[in-house]
N, C-alpha and C. Protein backbone atom coordinates (compact mmCIF):
# COMPACT_ATOMS: atom_id res chain seq x y z
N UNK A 1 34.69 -13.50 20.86
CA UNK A 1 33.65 -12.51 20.73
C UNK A 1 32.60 -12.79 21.78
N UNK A 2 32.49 -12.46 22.77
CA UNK A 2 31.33 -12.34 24.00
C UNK A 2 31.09 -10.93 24.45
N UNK A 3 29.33 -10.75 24.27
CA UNK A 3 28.69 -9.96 24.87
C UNK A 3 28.00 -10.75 25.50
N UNK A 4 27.07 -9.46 26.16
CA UNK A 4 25.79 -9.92 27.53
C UNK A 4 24.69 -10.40 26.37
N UNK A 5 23.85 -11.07 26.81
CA UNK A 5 22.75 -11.13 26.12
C UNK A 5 21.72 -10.40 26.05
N UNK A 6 20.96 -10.35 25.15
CA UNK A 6 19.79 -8.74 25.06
C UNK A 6 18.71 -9.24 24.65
N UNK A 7 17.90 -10.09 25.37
CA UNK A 7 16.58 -11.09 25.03
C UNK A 7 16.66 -11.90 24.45
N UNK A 8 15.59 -12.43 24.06
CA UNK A 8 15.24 -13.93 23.27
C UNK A 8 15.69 -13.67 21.57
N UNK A 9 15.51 -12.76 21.13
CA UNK A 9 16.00 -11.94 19.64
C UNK A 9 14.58 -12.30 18.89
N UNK A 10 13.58 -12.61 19.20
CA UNK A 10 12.49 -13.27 18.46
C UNK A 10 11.42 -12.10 17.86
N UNK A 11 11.72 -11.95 16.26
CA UNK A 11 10.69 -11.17 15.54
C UNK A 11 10.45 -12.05 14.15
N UNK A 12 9.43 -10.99 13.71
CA UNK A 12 9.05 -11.44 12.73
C UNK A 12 9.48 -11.60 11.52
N UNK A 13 10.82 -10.45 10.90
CA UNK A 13 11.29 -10.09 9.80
C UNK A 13 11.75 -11.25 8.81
N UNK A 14 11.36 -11.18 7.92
CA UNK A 14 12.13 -12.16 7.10
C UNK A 14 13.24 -11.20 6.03
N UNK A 15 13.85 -12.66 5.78
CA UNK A 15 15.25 -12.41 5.05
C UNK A 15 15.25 -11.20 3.86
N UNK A 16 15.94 -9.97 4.00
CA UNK A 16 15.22 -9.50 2.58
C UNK A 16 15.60 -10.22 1.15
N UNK A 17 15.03 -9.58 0.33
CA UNK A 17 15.02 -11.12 -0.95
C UNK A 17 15.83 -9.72 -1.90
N UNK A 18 17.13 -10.58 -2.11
CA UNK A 18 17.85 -9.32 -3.20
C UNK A 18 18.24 -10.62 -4.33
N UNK A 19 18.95 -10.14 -5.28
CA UNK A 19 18.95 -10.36 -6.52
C UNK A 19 19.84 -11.96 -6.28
N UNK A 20 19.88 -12.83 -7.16
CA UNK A 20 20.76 -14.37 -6.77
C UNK A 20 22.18 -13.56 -6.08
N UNK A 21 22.44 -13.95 -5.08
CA UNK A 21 23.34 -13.44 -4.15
C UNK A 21 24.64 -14.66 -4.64
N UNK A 22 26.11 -13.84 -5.07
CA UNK A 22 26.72 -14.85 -5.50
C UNK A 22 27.55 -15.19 -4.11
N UNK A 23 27.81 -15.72 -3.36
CA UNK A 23 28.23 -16.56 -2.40
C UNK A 23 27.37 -16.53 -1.09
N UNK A 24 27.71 -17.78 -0.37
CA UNK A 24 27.30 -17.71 1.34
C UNK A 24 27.50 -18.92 1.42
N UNK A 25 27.05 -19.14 2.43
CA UNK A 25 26.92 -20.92 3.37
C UNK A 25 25.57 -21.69 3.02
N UNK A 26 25.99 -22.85 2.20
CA UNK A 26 24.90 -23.88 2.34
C UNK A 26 24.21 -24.57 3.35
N UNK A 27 23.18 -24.50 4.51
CA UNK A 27 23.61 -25.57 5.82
C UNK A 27 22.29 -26.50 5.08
N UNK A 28 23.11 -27.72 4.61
CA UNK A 28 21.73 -28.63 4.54
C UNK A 28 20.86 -28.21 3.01
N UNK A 29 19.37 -27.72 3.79
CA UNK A 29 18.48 -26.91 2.88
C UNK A 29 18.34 -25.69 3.41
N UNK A 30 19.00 -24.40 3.95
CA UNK A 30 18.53 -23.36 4.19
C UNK A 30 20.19 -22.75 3.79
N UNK A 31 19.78 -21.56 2.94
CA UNK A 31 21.30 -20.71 2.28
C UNK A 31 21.10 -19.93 3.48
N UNK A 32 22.67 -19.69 3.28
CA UNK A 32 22.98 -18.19 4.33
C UNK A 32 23.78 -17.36 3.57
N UNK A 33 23.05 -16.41 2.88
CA UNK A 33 24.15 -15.41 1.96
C UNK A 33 24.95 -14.76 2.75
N UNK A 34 25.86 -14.15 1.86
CA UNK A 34 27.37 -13.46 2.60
C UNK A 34 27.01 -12.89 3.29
N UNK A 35 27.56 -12.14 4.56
CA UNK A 35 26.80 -11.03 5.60
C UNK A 35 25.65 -11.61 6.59
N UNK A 36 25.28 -12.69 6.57
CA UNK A 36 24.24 -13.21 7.44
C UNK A 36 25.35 -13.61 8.79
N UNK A 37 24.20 -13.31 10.18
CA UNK A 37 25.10 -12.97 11.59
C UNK A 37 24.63 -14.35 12.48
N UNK A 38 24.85 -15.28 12.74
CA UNK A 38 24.71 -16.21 13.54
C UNK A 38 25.10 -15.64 15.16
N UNK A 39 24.15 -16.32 15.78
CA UNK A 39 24.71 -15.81 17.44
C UNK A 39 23.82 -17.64 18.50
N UNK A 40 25.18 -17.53 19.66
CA UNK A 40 24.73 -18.63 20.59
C UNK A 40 24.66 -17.83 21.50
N UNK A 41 23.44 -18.39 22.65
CA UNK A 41 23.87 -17.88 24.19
C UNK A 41 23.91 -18.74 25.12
N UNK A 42 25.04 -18.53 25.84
CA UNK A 42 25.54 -19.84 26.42
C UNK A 42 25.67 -19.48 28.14
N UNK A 43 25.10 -19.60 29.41
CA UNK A 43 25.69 -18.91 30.34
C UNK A 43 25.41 -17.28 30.45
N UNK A 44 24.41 -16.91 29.76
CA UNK A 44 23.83 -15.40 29.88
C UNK A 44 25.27 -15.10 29.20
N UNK A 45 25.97 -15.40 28.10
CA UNK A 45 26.95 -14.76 27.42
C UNK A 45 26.37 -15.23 25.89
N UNK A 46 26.82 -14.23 25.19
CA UNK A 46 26.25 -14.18 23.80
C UNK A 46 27.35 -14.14 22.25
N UNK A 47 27.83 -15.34 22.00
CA UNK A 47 28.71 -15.27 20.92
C UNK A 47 27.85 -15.36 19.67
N UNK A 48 28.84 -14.66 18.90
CA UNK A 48 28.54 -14.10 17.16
C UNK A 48 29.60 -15.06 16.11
N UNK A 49 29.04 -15.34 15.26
CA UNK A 49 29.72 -15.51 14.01
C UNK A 49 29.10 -14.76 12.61
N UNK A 50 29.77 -14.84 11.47
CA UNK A 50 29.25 -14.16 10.58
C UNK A 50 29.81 -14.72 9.52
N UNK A 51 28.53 -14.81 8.19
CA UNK A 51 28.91 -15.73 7.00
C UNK A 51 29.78 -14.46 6.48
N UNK A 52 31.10 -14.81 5.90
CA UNK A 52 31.64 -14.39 4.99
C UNK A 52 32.04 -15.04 3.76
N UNK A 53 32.13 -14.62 2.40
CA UNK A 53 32.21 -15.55 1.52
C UNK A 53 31.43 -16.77 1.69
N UNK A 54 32.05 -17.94 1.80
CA UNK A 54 31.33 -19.06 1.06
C UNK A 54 31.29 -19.93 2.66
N UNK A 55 31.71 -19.34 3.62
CA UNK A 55 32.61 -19.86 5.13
C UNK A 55 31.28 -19.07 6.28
N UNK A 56 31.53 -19.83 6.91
CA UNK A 56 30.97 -19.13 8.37
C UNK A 56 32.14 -19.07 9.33
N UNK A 57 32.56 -17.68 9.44
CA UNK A 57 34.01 -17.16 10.07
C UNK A 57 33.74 -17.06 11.85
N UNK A 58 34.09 -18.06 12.66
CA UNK A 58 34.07 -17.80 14.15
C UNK A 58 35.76 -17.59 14.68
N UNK A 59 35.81 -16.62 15.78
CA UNK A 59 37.11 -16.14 16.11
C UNK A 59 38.06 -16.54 15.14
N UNK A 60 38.04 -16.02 13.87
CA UNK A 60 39.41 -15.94 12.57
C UNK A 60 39.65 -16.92 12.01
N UNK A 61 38.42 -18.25 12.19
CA UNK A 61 37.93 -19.56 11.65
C UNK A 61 36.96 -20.29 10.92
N UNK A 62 37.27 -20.53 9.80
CA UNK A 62 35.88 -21.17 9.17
C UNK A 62 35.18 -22.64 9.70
N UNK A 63 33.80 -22.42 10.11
CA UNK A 63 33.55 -23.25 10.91
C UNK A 63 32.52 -23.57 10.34
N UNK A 64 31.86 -25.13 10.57
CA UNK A 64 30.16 -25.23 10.43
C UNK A 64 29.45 -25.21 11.19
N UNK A 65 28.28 -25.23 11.22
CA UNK A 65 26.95 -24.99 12.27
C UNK A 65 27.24 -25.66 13.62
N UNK A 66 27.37 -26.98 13.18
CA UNK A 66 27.92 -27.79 14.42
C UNK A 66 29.10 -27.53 15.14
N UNK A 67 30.26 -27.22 14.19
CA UNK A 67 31.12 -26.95 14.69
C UNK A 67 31.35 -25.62 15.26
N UNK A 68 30.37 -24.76 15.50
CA UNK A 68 30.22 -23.30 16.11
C UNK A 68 29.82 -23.90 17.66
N UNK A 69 28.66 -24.79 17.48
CA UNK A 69 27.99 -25.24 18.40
C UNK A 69 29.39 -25.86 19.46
N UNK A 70 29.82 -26.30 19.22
CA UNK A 70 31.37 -27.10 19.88
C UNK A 70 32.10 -26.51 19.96
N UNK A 71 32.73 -25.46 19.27
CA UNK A 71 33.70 -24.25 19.81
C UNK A 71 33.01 -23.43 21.14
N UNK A 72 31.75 -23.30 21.03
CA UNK A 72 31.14 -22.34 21.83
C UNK A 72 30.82 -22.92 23.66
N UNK A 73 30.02 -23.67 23.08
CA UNK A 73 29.65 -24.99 23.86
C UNK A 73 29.95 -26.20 24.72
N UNK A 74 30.57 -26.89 23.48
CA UNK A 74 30.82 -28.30 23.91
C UNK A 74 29.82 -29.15 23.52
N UNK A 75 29.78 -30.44 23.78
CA UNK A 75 29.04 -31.40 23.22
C UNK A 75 27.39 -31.44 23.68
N UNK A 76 26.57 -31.86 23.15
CA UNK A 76 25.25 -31.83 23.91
C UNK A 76 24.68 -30.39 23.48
N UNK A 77 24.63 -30.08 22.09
CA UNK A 77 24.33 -29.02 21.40
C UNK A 77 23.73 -28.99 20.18
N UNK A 78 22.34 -29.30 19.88
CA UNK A 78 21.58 -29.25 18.34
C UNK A 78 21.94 -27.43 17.75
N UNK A 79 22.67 -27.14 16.83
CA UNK A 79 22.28 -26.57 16.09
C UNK A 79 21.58 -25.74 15.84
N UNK A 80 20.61 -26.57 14.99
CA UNK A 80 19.60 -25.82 14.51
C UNK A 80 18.83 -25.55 15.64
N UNK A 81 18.52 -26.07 16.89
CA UNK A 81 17.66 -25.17 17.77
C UNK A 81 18.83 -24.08 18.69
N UNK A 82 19.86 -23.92 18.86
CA UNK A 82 20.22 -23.30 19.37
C UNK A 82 21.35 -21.85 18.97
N UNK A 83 21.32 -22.28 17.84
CA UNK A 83 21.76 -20.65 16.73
C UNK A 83 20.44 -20.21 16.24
N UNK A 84 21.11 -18.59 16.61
CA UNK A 84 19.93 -17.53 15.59
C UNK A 84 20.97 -16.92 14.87
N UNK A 85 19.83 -16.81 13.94
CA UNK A 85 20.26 -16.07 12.45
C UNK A 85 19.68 -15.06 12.19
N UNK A 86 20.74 -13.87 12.12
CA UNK A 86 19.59 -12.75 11.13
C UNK A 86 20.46 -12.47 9.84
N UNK A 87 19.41 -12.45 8.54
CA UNK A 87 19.76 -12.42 7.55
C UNK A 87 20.30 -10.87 7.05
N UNK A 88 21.05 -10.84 6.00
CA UNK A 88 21.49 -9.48 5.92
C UNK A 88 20.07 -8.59 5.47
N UNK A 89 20.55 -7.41 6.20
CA UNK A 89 18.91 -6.52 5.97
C UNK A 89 17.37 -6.63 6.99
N UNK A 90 17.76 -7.34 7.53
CA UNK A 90 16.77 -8.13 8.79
C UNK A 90 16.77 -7.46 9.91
N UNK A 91 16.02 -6.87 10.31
CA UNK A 91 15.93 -6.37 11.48
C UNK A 91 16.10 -7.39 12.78
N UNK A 92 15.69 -7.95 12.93
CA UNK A 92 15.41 -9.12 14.28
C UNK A 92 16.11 -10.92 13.79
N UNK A 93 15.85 -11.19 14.80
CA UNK A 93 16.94 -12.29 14.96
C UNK A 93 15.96 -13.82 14.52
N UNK A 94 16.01 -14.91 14.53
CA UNK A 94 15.58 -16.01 14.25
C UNK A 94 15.89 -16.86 14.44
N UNK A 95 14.99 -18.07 15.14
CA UNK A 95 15.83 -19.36 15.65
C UNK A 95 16.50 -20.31 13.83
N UNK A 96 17.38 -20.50 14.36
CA UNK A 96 17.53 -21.40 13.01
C UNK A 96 16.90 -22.45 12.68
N UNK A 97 16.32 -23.29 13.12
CA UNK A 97 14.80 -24.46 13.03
C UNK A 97 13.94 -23.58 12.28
N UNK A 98 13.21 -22.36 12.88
CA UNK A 98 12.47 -21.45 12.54
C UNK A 98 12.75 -21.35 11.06
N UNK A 99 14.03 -20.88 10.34
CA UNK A 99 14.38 -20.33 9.29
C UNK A 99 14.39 -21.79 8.35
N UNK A 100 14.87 -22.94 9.03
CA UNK A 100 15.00 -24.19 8.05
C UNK A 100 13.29 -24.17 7.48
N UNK A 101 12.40 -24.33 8.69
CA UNK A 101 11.04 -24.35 8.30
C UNK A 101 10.42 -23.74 7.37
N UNK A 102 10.98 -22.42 7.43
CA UNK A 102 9.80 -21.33 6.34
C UNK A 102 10.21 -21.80 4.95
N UNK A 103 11.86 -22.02 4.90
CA UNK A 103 12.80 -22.35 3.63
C UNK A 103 12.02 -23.45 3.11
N UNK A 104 11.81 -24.52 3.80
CA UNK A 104 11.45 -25.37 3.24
C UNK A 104 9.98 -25.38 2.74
N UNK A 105 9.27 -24.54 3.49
CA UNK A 105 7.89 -24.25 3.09
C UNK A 105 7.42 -23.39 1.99
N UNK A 106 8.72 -21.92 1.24
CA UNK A 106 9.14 -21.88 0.15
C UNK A 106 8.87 -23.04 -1.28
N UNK A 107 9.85 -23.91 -0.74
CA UNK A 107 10.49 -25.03 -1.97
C UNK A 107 8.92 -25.97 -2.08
N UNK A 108 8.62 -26.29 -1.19
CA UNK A 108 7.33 -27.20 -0.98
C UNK A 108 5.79 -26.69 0.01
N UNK A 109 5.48 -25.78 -0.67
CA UNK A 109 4.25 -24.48 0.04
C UNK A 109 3.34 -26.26 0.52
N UNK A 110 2.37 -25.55 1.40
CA UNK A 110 1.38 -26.40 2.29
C UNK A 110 0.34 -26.84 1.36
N UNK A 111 0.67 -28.18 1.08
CA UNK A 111 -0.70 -28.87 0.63
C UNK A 111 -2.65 -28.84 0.89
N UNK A 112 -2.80 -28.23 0.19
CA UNK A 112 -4.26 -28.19 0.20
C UNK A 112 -5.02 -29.20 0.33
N UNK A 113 -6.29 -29.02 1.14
CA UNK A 113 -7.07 -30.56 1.42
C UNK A 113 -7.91 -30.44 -0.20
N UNK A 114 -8.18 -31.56 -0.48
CA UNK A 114 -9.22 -32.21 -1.51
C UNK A 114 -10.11 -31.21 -1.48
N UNK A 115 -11.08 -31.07 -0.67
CA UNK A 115 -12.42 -29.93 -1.05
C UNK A 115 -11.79 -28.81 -1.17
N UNK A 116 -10.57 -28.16 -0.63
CA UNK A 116 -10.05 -26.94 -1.41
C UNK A 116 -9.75 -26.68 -2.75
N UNK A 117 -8.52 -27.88 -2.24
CA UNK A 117 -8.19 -27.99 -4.35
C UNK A 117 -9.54 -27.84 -5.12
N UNK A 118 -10.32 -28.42 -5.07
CA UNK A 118 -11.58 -28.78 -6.17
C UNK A 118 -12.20 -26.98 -6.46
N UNK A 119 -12.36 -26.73 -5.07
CA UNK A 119 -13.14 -25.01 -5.23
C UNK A 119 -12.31 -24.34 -5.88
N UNK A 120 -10.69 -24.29 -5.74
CA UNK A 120 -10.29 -23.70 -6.53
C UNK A 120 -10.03 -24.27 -8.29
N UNK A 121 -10.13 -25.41 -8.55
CA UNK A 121 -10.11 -25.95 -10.11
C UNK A 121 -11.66 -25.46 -10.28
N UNK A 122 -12.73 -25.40 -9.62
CA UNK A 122 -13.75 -24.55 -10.07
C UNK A 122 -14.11 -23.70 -10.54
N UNK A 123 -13.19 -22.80 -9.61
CA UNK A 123 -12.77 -21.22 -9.49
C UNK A 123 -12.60 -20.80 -11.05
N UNK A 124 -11.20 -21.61 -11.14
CA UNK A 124 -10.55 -20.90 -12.35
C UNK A 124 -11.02 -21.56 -13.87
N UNK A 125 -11.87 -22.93 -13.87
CA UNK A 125 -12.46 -23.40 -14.88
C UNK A 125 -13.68 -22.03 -15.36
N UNK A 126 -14.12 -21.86 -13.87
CA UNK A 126 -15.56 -21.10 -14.40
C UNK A 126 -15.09 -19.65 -14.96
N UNK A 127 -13.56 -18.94 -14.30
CA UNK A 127 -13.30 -17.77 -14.91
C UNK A 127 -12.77 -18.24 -16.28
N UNK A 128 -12.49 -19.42 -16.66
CA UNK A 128 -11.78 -19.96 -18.17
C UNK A 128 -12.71 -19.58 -19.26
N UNK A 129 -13.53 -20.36 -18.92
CA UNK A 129 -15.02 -20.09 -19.49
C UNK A 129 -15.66 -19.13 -19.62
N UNK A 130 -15.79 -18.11 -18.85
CA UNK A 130 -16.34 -16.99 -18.73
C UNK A 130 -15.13 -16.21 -19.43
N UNK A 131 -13.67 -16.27 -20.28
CA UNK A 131 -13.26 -15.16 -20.42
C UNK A 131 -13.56 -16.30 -22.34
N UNK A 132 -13.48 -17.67 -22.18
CA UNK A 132 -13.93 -18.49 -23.23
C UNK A 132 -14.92 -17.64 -24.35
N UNK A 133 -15.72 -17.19 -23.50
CA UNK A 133 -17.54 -16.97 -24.27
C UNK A 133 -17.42 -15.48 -24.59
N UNK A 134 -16.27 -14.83 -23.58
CA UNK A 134 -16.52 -13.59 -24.31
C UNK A 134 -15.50 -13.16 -25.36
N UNK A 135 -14.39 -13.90 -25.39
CA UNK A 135 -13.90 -13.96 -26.64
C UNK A 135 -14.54 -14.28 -27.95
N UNK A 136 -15.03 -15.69 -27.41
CA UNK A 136 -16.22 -16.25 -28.68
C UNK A 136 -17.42 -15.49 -29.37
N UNK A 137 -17.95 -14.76 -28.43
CA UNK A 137 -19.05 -13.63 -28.68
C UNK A 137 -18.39 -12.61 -29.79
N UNK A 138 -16.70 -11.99 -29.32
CA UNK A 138 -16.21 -10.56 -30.28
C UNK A 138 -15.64 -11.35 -31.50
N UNK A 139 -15.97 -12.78 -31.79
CA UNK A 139 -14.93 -13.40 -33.07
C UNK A 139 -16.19 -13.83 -33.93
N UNK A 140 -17.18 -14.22 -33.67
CA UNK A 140 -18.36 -14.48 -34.18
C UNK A 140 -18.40 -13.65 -35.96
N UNK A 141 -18.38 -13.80 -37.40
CA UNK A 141 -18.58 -12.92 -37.73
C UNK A 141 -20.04 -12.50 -37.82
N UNK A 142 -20.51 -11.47 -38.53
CA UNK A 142 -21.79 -11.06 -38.90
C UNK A 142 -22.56 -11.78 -39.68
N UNK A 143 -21.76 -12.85 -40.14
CA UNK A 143 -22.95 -13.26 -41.76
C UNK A 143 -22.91 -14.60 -41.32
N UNK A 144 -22.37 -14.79 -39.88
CA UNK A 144 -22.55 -16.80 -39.34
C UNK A 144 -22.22 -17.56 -39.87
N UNK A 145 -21.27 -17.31 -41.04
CA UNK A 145 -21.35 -18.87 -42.01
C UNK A 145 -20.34 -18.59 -41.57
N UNK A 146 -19.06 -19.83 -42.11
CA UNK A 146 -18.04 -20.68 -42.58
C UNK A 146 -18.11 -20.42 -43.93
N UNK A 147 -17.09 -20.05 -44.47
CA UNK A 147 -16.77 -19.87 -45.78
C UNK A 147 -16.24 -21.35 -46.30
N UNK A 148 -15.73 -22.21 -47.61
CA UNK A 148 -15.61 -23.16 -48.07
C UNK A 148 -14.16 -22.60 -48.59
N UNK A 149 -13.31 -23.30 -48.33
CA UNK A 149 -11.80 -22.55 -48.52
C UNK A 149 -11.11 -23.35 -49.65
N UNK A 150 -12.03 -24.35 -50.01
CA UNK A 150 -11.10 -25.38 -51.46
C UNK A 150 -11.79 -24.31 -52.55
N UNK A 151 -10.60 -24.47 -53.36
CA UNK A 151 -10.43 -23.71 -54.53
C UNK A 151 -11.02 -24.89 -55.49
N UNK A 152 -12.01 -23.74 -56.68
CA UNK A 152 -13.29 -24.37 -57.45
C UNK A 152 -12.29 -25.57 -58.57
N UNK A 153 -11.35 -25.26 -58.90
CA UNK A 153 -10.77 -26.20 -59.61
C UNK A 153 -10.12 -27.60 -59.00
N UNK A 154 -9.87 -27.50 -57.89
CA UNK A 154 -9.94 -28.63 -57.40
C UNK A 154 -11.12 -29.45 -56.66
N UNK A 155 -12.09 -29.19 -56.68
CA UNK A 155 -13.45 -29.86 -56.28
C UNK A 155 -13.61 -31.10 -57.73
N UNK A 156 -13.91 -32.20 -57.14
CA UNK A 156 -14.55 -32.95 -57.54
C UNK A 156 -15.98 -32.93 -58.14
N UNK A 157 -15.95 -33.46 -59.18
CA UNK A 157 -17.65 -33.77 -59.96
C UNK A 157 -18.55 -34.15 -58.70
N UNK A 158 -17.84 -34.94 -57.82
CA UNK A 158 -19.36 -35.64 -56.88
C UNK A 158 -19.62 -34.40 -55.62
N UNK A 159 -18.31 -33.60 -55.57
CA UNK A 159 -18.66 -32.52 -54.42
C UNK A 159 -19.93 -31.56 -54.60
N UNK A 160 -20.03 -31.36 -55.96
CA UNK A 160 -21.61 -30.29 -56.46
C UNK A 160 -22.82 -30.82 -55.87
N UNK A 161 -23.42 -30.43 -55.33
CA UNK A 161 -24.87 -30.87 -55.13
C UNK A 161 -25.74 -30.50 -56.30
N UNK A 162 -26.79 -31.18 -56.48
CA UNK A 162 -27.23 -30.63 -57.59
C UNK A 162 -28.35 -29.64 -57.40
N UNK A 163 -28.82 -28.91 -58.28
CA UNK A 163 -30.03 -27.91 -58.02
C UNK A 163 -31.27 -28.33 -57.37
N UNK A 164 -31.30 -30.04 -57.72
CA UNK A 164 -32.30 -29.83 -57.26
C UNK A 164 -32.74 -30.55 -55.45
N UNK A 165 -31.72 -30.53 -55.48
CA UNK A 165 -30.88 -31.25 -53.73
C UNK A 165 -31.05 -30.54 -52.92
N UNK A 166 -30.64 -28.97 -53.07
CA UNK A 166 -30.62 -27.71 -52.53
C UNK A 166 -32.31 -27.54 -51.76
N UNK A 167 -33.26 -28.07 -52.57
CA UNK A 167 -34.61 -27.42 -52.03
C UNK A 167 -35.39 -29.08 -51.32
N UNK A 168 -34.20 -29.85 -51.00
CA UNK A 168 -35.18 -31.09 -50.40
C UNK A 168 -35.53 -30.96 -48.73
């Protein structure tokens, strides 16, 4: 499979996100569901592979990343910087480094510095509170007490206060 090459393939699109996709290629940490198009350019010539099933199929062969890189190539070939990927539904193309990166930034998003974290545990303490008080305000009843919920036959002789306790 060789065509000419048709630029750098470099946009922005990301993968579209459809429902758990049941097969594709594992590489590592980044999936490649079924239908995702791998391409090398080697010599201003431009070879394709394409995940099918559970395989990445090059000329009527299931191959891996590396081993695309070495059919195509020859030795003295990373991979991940030198395949693009576009995912099925994707308009534009992607270095594969590129795609390991975002994947992984997915699974493990960018750590926040200390004075961020804190503004935001602020944030959401002070909206806690603030939704706290106005619940507390509509539960309040009208007559402020606490009712006494033991039943008069089980009270104890010493629980009565006496009459004249009441006015000390």
């Amino acid at each position: 499979m060789r065509h000419d090459a048709r630029g750098d393939g470099r946009g922005t699109d990301t993968p579209a996100l459809a429902s758990e996709p049941s097969c594709g290629y594992l590489w590592k940490t980044l999936f490649l569901p079924d239908g995702t198009q791998l391409r090398m350019t080697v010599s201003h010539h431009t070879y394709h592979a394409r995940v099918v099933g559970d395989h990445i199929m090059y000329e009527g062969r299931s191959v891996t990343p590396r081993g695309l890189t070495l059919a195509i190539a020859g030795e003295g070939r990373n991979a991940w910087r030198d395949l693009w990927i576009r995912f099925p539904g994707a308009a534009h193309w992607k270095g594969a480094n590129r795609c390991r990166i975002e994947a992984q930034n997915v699974e493990h998003p960018i750590q926040l510095s200390p004075a961020e974290s804190m503004r935001l545990a602020a944030a959401a303490l002070t909206e806690a509170l603030a939704a706290a008080l106005a619940l507390s305000k509509q539960g309040i009843p009208a007559h402020g007490g606490q009712q006494d919920r033991r039943v008069e036959r089980h009270r104890r002789e010493s629980d009565f206060l006496g009459d004249a306790c009441a006015f000390d």
